[in-house]
Protein backbone atom coordinates (compact mmCIF):
# COMPACT_ATOMS: atom_id res chain seq x y z
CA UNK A 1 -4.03 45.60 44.02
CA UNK A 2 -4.44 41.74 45.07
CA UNK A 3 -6.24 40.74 41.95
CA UNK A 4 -3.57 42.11 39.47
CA UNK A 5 -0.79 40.08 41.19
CA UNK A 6 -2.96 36.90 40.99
CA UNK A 7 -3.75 37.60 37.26
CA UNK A 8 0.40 38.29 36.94
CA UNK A 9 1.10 35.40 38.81
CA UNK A 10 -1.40 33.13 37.15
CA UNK A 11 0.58 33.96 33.88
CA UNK A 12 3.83 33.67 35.01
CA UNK A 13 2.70 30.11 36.25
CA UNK A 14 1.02 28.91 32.99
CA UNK A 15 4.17 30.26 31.07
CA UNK A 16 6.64 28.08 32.93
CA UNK A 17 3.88 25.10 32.37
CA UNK A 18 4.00 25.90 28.91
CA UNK A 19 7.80 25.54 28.54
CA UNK A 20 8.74 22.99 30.18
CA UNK A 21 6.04 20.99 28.01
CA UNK A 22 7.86 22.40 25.15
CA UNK A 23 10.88 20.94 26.60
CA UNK A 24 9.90 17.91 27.06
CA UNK A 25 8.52 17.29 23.92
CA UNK A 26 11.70 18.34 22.18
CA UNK A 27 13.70 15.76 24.46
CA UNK A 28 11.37 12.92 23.89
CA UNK A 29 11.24 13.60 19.72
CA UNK A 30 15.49 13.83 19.50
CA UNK A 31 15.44 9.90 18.70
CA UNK A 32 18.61 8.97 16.83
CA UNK A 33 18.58 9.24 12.67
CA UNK A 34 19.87 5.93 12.21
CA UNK A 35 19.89 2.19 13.96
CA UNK A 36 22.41 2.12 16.71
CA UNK A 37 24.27 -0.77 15.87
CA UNK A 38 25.11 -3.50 18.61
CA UNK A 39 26.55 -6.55 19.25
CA UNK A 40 24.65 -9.73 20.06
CA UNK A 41 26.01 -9.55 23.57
CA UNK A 42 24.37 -5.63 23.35
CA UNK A 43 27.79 -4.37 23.25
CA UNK A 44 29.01 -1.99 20.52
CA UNK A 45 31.86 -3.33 18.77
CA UNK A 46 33.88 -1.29 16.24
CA UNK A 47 33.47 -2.83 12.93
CA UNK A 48 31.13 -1.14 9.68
CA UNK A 49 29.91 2.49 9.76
CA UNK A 50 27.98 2.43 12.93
CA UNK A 51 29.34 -0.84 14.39
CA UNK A 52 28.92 -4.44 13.31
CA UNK A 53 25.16 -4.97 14.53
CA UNK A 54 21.82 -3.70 13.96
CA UNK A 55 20.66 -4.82 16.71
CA UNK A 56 19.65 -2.84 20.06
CA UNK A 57 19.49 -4.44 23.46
CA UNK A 58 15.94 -4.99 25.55
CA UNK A 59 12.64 -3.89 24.36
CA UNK A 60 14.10 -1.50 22.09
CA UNK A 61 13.00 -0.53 18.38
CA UNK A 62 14.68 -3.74 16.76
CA UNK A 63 13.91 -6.22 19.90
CA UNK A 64 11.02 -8.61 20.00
CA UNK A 65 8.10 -6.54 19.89
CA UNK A 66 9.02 -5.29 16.45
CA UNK A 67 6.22 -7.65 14.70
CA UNK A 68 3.68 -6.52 16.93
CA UNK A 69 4.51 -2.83 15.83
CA UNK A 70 3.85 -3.56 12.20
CA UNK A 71 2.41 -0.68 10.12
CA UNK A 72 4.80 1.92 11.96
CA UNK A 73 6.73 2.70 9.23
CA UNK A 74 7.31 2.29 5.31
CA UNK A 75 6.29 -1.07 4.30
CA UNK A 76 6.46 -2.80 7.53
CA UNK A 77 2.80 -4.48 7.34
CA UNK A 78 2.48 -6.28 4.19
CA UNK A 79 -0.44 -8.18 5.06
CA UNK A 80 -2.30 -8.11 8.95
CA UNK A 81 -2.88 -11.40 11.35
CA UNK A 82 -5.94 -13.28 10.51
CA UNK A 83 -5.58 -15.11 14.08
CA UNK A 84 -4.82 -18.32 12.90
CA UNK A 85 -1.78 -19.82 13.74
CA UNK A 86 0.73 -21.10 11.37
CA UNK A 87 2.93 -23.66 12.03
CA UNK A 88 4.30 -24.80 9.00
CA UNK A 89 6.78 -23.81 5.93
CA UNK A 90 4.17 -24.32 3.57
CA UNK A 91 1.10 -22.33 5.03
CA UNK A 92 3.79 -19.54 5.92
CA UNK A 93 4.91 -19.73 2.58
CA UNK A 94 0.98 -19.40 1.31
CA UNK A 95 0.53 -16.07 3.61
CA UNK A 96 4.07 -14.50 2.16
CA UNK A 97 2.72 -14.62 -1.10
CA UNK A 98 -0.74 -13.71 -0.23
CA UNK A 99 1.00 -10.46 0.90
CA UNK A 100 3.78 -9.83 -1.50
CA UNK A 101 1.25 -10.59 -4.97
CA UNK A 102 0.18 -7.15 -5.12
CA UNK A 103 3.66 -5.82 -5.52
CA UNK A 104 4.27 -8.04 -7.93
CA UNK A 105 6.63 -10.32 -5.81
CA UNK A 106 6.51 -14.14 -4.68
CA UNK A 107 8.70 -16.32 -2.12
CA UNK A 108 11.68 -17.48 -2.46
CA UNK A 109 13.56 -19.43 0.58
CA UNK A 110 11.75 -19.96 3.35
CA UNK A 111 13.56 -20.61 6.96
CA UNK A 112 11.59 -21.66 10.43
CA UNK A 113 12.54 -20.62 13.60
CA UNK A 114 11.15 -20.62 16.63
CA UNK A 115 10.24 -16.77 16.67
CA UNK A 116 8.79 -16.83 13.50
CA UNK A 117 8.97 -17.83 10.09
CA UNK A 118 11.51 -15.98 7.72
CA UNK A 119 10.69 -15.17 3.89
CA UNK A 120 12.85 -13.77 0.46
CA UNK A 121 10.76 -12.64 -1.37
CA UNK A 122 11.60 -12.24 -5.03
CA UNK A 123 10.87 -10.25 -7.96
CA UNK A 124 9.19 -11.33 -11.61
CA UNK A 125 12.88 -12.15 -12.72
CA UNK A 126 14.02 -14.24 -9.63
CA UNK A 127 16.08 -11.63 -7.80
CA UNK A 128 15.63 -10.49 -4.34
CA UNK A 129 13.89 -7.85 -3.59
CA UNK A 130 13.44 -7.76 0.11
CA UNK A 131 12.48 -10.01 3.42
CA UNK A 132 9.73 -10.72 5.57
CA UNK A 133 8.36 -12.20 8.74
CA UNK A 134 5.06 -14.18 9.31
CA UNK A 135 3.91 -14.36 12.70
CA UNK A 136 3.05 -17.93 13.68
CA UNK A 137 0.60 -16.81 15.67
CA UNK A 138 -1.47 -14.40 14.56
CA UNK A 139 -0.30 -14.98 10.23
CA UNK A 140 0.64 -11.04 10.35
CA UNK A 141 3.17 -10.92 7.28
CA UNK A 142 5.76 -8.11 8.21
CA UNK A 143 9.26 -6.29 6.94
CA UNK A 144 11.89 -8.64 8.56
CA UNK A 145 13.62 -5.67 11.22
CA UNK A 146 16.96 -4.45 10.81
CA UNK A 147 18.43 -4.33 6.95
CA UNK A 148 15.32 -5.11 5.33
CA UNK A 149 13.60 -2.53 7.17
CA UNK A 150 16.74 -0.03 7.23
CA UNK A 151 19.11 -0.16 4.44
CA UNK A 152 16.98 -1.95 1.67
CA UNK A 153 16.89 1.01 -0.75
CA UNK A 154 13.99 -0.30 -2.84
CA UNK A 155 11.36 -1.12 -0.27
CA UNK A 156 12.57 0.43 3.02
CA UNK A 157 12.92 3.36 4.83
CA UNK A 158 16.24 4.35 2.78
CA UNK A 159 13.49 4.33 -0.72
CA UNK A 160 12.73 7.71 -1.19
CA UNK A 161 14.50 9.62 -3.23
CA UNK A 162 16.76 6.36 -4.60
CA UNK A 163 16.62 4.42 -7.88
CA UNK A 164 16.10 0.68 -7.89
CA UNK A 165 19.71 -0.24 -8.46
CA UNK A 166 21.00 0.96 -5.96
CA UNK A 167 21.96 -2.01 -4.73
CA UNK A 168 25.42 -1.40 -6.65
CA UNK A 169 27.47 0.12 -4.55
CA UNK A 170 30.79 0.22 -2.72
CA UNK A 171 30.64 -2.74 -1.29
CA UNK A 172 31.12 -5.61 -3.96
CA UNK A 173 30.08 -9.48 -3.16
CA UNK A 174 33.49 -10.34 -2.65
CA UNK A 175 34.31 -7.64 -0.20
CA UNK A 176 31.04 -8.54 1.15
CA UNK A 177 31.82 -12.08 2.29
CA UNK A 178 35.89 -10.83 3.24
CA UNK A 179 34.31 -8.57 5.81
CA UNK A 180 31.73 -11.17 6.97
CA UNK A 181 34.23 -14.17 7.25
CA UNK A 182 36.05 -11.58 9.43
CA UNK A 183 33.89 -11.07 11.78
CA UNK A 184 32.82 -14.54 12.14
CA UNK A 185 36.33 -15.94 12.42
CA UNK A 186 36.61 -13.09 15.42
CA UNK A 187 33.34 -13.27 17.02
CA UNK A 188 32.05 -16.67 16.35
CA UNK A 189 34.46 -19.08 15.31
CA UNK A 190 33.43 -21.91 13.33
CA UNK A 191 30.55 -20.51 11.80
CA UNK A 192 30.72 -20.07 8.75
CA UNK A 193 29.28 -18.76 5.09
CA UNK A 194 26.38 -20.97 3.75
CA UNK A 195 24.94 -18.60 1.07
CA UNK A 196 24.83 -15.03 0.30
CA UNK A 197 22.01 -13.12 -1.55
CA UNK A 198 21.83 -9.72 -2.86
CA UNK A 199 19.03 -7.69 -1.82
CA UNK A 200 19.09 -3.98 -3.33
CA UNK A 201 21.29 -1.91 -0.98
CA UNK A 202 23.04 -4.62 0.99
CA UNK A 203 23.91 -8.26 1.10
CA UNK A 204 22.09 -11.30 3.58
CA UNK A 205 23.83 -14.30 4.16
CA UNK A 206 23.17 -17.15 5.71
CA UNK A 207 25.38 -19.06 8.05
CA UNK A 208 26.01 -22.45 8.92
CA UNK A 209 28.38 -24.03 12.04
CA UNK A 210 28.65 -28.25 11.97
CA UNK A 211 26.37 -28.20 9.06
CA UNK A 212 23.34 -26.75 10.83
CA UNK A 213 22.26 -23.66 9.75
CA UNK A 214 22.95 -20.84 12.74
CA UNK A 215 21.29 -17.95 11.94
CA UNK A 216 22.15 -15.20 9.53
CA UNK A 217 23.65 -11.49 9.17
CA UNK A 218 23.88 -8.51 6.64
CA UNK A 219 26.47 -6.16 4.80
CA UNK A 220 25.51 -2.93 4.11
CA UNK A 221 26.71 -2.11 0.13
CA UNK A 222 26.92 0.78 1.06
CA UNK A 223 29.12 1.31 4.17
CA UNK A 224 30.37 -2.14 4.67
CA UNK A 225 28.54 -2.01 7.62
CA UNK A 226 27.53 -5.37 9.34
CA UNK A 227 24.15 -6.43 11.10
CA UNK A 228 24.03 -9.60 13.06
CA UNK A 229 20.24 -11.17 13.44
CA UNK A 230 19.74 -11.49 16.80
CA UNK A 231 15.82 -11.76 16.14
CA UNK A 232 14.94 -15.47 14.71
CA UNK A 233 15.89 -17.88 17.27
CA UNK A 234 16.54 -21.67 16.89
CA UNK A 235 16.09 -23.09 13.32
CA UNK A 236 13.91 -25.98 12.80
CA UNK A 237 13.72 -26.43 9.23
CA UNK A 238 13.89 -24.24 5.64
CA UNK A 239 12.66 -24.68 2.13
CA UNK A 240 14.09 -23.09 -0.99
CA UNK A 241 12.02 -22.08 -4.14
């Protein structure tokens, strides 16, 4: 009778294995369906549909690392590191449009920070399409993280299924800058509006405080929604085209 109750045992053993495997794997894949929007202090704040920041605190899928994690999703690569360093508007502006040709798009503005280099790029008839990153170290030409990546509805993950104008939506230009100026006047006062561009499914504007530009943030035309850019750093200089 000893070998039967090993053999049951045995089973009973490799069953539990088995499901708490199973559990595990279901805990680790229930990720959240959207960003989780934060503030640049990594507090949530209650402004927009998920908050008033794309943004998540740490290591986290919008921190830092995101260039390194190009090709994850969508069209985050556009165009991978050739290892040599750029360090200058006009060579990152040469590897933006090395990668956004075969799309059929070019550069627009071009902004240098100390993380990185920041791109518009811009269709055949001048409008913006979407944004992107060059590495200055590596040259790796990338989806900028947070709208770009998120809400843009003709290159990002929001695409599928969407037509190409569907950047018109709820959320007008003018109600656009309202909710932005709000926020600022709130959360950092004396910073103000610079420019605003409208990419297809939300808005990017770029901000300005004692005449030095300070960064930028995004309204979802959607929602409303707002997303801070914690990501860029410093400015050092920008170029328009």
């Amino acid at each position: 009778m000893r070998r039967p109750l090993t053999v049951v045992a045995l089973v009973t053993a490799v069953t539990a294995l088995v499901a708490s495997v199973a559990m595990a794997v279901g805990t680790i894949g229930a990720q959240p369906s959207g960003p989780t929007m934060m503030g640049g202090d990594g507090q949530r704040s209650g402004l927009g549909m998920m908050g008033d920041h794309g943004q998540r605190s740490g290591s986290g899928m919008m921190g830092g690392s995101m260039m390194g994690a190009a090709g994850g999703m969508g069209m985050m690569a556009w165009l991978p590191g050739d290892g040599v360093s750029v360090s200058s508007i006009p060579a990152a502006r040469i590897r933006a449009a090395t990668a956004a040709k075969p799309a059929g798009l070019h550069p627009g503005e071009v902004m240098w920070f100390d993380n990185g280099f920041y791109v518009e790029l811009k269709d055949e008839a001048g409008k913006p399409s979407t944004e992107v990153m060059v590495d200055p170290r590596t040259g790796a030409v990338t989806t900028e993280p947070g709208p770009a990546m998120m809400w843009n509805t003709r290159t990002g993950m929001n695409s599928r299924g969407q037509g190409a104008n569907a950047a018109a939506g709820a959320v007008d230009a003018t109600k656009a800058r309202a909710t932005a100026t709000a926020w600022l006047a709130a959360n950092r006062a004396g910073t103000t509006i610079a420019s605003m561009d409208a990419y297809p499914g939300y808005f990017t504007i770029d901000l300005k405080r004692n005449g030095v530009v300070r960064g930028m943030m995004s309204v979802s035309s959607s929602s409303g929604a707002l997303w801070y850019h914690t990501w860029h750093g410093a400015f050092i200089a920008m170029e328009d085209s």
